[in-house]
C-alpha atoms as a PDB file:
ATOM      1  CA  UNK A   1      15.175  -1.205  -7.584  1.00  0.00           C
ATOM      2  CA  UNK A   2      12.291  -1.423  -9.980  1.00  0.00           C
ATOM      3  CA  UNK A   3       8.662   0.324  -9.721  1.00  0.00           C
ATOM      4  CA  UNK A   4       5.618  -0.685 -10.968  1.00  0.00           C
ATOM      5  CA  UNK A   5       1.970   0.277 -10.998  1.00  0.00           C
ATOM      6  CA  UNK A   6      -0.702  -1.939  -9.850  1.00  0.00           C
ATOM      7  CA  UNK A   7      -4.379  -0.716 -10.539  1.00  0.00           C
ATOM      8  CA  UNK A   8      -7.186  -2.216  -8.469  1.00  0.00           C
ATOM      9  CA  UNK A   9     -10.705  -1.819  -8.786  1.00  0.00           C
ATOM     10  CA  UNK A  10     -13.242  -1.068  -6.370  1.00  0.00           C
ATOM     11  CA  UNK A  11     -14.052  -2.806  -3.042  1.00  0.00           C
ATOM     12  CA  UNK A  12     -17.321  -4.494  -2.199  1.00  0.00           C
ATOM     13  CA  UNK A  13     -19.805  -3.250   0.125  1.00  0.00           C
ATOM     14  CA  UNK A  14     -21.159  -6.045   1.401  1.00  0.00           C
ATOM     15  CA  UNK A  15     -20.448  -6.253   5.235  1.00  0.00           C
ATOM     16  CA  UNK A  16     -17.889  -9.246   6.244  1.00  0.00           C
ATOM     17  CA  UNK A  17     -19.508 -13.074   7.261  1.00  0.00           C
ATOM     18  CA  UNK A  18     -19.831 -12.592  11.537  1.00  0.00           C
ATOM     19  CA  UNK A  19     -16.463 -14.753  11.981  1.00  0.00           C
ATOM     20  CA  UNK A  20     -14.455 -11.757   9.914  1.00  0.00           C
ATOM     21  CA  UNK A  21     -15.717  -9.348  12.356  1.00  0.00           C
ATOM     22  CA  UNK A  22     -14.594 -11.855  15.155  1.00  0.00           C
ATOM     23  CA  UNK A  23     -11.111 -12.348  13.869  1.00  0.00           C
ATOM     24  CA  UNK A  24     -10.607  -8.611  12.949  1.00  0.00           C
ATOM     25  CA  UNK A  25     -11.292  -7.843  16.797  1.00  0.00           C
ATOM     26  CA  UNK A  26      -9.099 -10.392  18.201  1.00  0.00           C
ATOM     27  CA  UNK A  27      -5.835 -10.190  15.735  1.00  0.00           C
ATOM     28  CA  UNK A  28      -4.054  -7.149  15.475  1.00  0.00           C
ATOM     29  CA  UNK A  29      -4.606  -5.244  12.290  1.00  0.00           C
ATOM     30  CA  UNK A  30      -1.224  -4.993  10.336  1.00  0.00           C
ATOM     31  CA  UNK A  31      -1.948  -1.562   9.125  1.00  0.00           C
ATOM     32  CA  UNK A  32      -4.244  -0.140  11.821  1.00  0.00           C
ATOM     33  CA  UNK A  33      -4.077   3.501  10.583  1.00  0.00           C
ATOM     34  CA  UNK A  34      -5.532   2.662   7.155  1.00  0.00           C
ATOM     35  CA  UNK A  35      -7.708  -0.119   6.842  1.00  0.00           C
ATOM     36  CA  UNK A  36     -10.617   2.334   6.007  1.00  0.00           C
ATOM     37  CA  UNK A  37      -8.327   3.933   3.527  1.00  0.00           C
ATOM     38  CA  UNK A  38      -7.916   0.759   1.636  1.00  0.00           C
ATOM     39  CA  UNK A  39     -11.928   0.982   0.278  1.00  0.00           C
ATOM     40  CA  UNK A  40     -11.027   3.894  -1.871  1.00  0.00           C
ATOM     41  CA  UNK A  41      -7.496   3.025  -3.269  1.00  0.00           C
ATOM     42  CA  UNK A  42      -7.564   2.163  -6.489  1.00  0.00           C
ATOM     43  CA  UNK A  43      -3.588   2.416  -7.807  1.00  0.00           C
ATOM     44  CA  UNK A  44      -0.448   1.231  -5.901  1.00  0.00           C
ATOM     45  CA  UNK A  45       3.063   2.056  -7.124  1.00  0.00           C
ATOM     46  CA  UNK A  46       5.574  -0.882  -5.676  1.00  0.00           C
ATOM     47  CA  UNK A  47       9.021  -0.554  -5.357  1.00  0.00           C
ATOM     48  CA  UNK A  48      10.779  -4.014  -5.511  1.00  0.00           C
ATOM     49  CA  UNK A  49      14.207  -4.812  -4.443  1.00  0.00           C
ATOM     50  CA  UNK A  50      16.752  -6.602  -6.606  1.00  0.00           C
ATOM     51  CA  UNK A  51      15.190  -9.708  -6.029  1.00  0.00           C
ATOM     52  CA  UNK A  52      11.394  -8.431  -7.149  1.00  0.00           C
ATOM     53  CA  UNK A  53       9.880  -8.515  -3.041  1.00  0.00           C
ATOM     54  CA  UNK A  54       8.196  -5.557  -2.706  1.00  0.00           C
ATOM     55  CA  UNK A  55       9.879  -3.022   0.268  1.00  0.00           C
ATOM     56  CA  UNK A  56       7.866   0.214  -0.083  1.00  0.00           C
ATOM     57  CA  UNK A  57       4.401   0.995  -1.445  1.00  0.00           C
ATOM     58  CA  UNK A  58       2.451   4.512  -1.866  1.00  0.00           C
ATOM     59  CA  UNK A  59      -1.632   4.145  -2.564  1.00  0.00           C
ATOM     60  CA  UNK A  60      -3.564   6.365  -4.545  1.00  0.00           C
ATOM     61  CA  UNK A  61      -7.491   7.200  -4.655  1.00  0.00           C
ATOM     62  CA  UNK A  62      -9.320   7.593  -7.538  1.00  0.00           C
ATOM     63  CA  UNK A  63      -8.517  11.282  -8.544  1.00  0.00           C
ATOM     64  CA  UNK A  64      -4.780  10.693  -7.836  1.00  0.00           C
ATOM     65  CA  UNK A  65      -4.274  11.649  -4.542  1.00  0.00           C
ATOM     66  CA  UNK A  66      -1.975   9.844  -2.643  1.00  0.00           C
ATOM     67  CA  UNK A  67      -3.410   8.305   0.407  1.00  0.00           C
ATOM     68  CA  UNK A  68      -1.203   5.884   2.062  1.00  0.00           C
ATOM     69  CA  UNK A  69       2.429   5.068   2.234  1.00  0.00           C
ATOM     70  CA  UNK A  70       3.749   1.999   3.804  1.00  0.00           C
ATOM     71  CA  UNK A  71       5.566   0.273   5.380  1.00  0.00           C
ATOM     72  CA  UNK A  72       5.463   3.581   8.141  1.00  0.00           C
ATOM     73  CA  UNK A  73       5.046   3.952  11.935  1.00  0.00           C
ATOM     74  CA  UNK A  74       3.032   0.629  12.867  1.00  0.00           C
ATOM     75  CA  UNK A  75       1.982  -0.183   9.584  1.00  0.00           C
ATOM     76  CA  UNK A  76       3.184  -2.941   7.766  1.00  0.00           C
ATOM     77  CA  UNK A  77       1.998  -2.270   4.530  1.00  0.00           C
ATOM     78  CA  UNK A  78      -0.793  -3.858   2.319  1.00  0.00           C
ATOM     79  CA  UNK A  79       1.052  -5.274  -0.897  1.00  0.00           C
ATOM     80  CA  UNK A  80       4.595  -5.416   1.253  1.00  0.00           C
ATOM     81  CA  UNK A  81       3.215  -7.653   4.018  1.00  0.00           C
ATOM     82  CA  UNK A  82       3.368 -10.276   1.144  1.00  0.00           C
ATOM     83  CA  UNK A  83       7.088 -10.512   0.972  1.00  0.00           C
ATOM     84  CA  UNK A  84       7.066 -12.635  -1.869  1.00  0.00           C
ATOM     85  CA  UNK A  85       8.462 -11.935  -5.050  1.00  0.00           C
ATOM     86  CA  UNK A  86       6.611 -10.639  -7.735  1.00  0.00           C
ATOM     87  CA  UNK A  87       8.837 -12.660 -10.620  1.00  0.00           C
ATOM     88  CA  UNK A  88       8.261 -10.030 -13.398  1.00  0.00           C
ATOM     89  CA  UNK A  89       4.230 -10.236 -13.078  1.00  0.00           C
ATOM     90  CA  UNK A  90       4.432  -6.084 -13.994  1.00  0.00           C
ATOM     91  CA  UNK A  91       6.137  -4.454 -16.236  1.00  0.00           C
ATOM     92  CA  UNK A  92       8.459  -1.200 -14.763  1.00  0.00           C
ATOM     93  CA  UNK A  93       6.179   1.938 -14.895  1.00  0.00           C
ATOM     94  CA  UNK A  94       8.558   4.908 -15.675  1.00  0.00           C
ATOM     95  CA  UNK A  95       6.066   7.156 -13.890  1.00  0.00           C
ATOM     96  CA  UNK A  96       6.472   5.295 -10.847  1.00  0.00           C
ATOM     97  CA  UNK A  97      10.172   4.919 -11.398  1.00  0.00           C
ATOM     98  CA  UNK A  98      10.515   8.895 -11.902  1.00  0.00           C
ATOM     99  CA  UNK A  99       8.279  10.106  -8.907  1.00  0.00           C
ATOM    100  CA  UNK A 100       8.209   7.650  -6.174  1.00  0.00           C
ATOM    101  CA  UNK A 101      11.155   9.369  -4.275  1.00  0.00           C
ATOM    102  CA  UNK A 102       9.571  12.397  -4.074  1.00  0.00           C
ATOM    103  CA  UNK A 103       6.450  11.317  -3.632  1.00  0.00           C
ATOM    104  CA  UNK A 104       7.344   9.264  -0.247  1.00  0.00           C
ATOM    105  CA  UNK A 105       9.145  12.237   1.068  1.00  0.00           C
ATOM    106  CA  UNK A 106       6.306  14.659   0.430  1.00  0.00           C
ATOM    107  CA  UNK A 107       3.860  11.835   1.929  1.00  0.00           C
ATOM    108  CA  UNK A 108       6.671  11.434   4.975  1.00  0.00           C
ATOM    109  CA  UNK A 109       6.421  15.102   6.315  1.00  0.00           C
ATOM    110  CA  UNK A 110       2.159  14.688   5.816  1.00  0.00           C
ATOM    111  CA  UNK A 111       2.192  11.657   8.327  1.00  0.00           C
ATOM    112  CA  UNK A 112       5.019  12.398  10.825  1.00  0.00           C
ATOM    113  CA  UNK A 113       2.796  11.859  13.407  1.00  0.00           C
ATOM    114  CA  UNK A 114       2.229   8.143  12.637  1.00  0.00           C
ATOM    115  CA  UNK A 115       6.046   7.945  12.698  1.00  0.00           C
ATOM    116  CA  UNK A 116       6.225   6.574  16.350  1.00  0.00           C
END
């Protein structure tokens, strides 16, 4: 397995073109417990498997805090739903690599009760 960090910067506030809205209400969201989460996340760590697709992902805010972990209960995951491999586009971050364990099982008692 190898971890990395991806940082993202902030979200636009503009609202989404009418058909957006449309789409959004007729396809089922992939991660319907956090899409209003995703706004405010502004660092990912990844874990990818031996072949660099990403399998797990934990999203932070801006101070740190960890806000979503995916894939879990119904959702899929933002940077997993890709399923493509990354091919080396990040370099491993050691942080990531050193706390992600923990981090997903301290995250995994937090939202048991999206664990359907």
């Amino acid at each position: 397995m190898k971890y990395i960090e991806v940082k993202t910067g902030s979200w636009k506030d503009t609202p989404l073109p009418w058909w957006c809205r449309l789409l959004q209400r007729i396809i089922p969201p992939a991660n319907p417990d956090y899409e209003r989460f995703y706004p405010a996340l502004r660092t990912w760590w990844v874990e990818l498997d031996d072949k660099e697709v990403p399998t797990r992902e934990i999203g932070f805010d801006a101070d740190g805090n960890p806000i979503v972990l995916a894939p879990f209960g119904r959702n899929c995951g933002f940077i997993v739903d890709t399923s493509t491999p990354w091919n080396d586009a990040y370099e491993e971050c050691l942080e990531a690599k050193a706390k992600f364990q923990a981090t997903w099982k301290e995250l995994e008692k937090s939202f048991s009760e999206l664990k359907q």
